[in-house]
Protein backbone atom coordinates (compact mmCIF):
# COMPACT_ATOMS: atom_id res chain seq x y z
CA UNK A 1 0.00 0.00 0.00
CA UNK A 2 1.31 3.23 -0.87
CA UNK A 3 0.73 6.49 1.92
CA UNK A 4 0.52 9.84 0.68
CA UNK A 5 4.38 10.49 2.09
CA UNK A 6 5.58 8.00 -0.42
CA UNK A 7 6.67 5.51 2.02
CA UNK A 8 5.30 1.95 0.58
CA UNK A 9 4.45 -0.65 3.54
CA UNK A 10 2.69 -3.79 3.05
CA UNK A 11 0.81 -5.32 6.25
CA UNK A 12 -2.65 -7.15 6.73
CA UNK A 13 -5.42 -5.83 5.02
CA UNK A 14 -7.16 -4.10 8.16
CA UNK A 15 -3.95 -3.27 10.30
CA UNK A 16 -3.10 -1.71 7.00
CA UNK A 17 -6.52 0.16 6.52
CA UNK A 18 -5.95 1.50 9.69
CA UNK A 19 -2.63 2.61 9.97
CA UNK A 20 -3.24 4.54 6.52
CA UNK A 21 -6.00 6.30 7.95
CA UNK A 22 -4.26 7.25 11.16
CA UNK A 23 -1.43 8.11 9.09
CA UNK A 24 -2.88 10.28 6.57
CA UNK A 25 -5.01 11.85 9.21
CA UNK A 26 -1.56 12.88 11.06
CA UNK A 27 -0.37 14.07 7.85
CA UNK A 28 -3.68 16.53 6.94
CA UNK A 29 -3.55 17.62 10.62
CA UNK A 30 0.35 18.61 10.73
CA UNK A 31 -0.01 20.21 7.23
CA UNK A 32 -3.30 22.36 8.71
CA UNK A 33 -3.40 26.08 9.31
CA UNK A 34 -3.99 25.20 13.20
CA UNK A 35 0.02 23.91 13.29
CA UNK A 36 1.37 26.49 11.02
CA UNK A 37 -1.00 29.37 12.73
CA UNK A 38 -2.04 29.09 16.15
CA UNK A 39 -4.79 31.03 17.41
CA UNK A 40 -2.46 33.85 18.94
CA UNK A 41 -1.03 34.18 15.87
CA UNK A 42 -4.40 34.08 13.72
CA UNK A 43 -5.20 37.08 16.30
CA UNK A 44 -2.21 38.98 16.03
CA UNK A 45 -2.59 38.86 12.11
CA UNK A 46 -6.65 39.94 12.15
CA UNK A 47 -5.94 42.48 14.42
CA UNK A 48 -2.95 43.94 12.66
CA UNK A 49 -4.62 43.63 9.25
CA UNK A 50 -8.02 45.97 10.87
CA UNK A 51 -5.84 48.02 12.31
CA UNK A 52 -3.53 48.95 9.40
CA UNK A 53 -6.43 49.86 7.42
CA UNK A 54 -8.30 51.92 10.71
CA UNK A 55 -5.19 54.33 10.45
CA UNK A 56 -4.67 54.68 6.75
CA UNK A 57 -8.51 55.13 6.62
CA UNK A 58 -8.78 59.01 5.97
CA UNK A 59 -12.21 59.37 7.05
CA UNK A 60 -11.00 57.91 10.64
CA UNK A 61 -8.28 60.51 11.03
CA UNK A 62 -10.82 63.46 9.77
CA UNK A 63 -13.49 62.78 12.30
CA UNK A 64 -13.62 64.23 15.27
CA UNK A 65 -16.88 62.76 16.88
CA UNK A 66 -15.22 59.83 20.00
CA UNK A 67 -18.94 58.26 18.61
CA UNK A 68 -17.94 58.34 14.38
CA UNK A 69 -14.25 57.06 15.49
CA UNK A 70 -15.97 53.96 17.39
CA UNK A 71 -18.37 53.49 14.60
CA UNK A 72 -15.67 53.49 12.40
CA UNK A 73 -13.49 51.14 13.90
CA UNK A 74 -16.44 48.84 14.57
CA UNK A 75 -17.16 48.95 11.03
CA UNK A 76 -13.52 48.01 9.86
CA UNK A 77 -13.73 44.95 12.51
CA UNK A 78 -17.20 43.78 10.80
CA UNK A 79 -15.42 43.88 7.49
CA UNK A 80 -12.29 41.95 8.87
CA UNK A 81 -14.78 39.69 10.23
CA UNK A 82 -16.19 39.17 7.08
CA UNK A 83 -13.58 38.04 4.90
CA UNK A 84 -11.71 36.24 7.53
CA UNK A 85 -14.08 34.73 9.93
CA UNK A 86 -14.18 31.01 8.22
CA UNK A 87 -10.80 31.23 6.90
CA UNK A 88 -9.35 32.22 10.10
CA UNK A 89 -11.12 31.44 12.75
CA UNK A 90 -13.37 27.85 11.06
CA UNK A 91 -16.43 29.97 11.94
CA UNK A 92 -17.71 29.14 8.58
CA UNK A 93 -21.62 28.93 9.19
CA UNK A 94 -21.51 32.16 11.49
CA UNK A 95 -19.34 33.10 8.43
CA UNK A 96 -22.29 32.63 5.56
CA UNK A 97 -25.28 34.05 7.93
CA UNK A 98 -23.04 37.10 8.99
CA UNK A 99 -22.31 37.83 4.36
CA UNK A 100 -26.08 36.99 3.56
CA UNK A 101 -27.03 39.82 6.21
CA UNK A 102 -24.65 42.10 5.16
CA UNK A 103 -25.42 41.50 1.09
CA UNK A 104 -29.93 41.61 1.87
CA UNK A 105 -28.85 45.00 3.84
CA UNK A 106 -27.10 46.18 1.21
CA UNK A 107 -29.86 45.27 -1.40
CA UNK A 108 -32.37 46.52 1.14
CA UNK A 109 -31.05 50.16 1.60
CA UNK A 110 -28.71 50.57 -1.03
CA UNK A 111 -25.97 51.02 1.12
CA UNK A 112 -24.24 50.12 3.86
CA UNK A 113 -26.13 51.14 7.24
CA UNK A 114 -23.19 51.85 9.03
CA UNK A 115 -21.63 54.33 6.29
CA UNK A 116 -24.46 56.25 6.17
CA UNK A 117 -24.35 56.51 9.58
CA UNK A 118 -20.54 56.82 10.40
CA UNK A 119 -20.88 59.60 7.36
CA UNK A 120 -23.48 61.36 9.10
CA UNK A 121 -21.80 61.57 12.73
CA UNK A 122 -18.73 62.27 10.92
CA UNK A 123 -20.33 65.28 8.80
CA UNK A 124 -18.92 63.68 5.32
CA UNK A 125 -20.80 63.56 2.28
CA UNK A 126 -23.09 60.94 2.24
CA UNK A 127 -21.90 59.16 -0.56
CA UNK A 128 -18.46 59.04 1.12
CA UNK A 129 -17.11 55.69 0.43
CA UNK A 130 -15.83 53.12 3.63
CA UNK A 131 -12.02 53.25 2.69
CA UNK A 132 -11.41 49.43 3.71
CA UNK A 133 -9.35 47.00 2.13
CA UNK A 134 -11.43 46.02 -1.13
CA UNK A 135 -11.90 50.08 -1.26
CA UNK A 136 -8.04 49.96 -1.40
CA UNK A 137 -7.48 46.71 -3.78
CA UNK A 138 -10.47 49.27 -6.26
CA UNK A 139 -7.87 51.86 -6.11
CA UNK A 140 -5.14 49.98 -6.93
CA UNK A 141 -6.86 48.35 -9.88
CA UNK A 142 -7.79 52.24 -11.20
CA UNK A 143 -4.41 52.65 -10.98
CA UNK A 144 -3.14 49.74 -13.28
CA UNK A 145 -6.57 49.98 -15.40
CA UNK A 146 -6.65 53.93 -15.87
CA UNK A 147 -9.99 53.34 -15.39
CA UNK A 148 -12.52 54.55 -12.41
CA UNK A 149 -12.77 51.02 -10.49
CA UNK A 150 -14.60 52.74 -7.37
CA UNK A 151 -16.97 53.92 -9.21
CA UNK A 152 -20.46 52.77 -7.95
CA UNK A 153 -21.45 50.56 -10.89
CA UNK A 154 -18.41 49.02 -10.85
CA UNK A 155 -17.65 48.91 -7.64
CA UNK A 156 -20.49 47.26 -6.27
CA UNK A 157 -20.14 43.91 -8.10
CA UNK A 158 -16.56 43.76 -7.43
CA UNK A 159 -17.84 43.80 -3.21
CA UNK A 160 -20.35 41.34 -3.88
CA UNK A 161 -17.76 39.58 -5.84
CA UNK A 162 -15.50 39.12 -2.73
CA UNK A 163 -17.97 38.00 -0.76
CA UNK A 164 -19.26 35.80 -2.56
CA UNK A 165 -15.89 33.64 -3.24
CA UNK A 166 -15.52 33.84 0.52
CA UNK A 167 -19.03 32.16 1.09
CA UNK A 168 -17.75 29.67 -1.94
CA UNK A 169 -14.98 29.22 -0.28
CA UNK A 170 -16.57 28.38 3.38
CA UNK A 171 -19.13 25.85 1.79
CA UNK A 172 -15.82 23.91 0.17
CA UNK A 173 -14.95 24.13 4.09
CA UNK A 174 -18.05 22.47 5.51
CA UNK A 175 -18.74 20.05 2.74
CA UNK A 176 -14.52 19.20 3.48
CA UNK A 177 -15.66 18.65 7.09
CA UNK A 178 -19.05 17.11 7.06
CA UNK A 179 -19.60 15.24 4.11
C-alpha cells in the first residue's frame, strides 16, 4: 500500500486500513493552518490587518466625533470579520449568515447602514465611500486599469464579488468537514 508520504508498507489488510488512515489523518492535521497558525497568531494577524487599514482610513483621522471614530473602527472589525471569519477562525456557518445579512442590507437600503451613519456623525458627504481593504485593492486596480474602479457601478459587483468567493470558499470548508 502506498501512503501519501511515499513511504510503501505492506501489512494485513485491516492493520493496514488503519494505519493509513491514522497516518494520513496525522499528515492533513500537521499540514493544517492550526500547526502552522495558532490562534495567537491568527489574532495577532486579524488584528494587525483591521488596524492597518483603521489608520490609513482618511475618514477615521478626519473625524472628530469619539462616537464616528468607534463606529468606524467597529465597522472596519465587521469587514475583517467578514472576509476572515471562516478562513481564520473555522467559523464558517456564522461566516455565511453574517455575508447573507450584510449582502440583503445592502440590497435593502442601497448602502451600507453603518456608512451612512458613520458619514453622518462624521459630517462627510453621504456618498463618502468606507475606505477598507477592497476600497483599497479598487484603487489599486484604477491605478493599473486607468480606469474609475470605485466607481459605484463598478464597484459594487466587485464587493459582492468578494464576498461571494468567501461564502464559496466556506461551503468547500463544511462540505470538506461534514460530508
Amino acid at each position: 500500500m502506498f501512503l501519501s508520504l511515499g513511504v510503501c508498507i505492506y501489512l494485513p489488510n485491516q492493520k493496514a486500513l488503519q494505519f493509513s488512515k491514522t497516518l494520513t489523518g496525522l499528515f492533513k492535521y500537521l499540514i493544517s493552518h492550526h500547526i502552522i497558525m495558532t490562534l495567537t497568531s491568527r489574532l495577532f494577524f486579524f488584528n494587525l490587518f483591521t488596524i492597518y487599514f483603521i489608520l490609513v482610513d482618511p475618514n477615521f483621522r478626519g473625524c472628530s466625533s469619539t462616537y464616528g471614530k468607534l463606529l468606524n473602527v467597529m465597522h472596519h472589525y465587521i469587514c475583517s470579520l467578514l472576509l476572515f471569519m471562516g478562513p481564520l477562525f473555522d467559523y464558517y456557518i456564522a461566516n455565511i449568515v453574517i455575508i447573507v445579512f450584510t449582502i440583503v442590507g445592502w440590497r435593502l437600503y442601497g448602502r451600507c447602514l453603518l456608512s451612512v451613519e458613520t458619514n453622518r456623525v462624521c459630517d462627510d458627504h453621504i456618498d463618502n465611500p468606507f475606505q477598507n481593504f477592497p476600497y483599497q485593492i479598487k484603487k489599486l486596480a484604477s491605478v493599473i486599469s486607468n480606469a474609475d474602479v470605485t466607481d459605484e457601478k463598478i464597484s459594487t459587483p466587485i464587493d459582492y464579488g468578494i464576498l461571494i468567493l468567501v461564502v464559496l470558499y466556506n461551503l468547500y470548508m463544511i462540505y470538506r468537514i461534514y460530508f
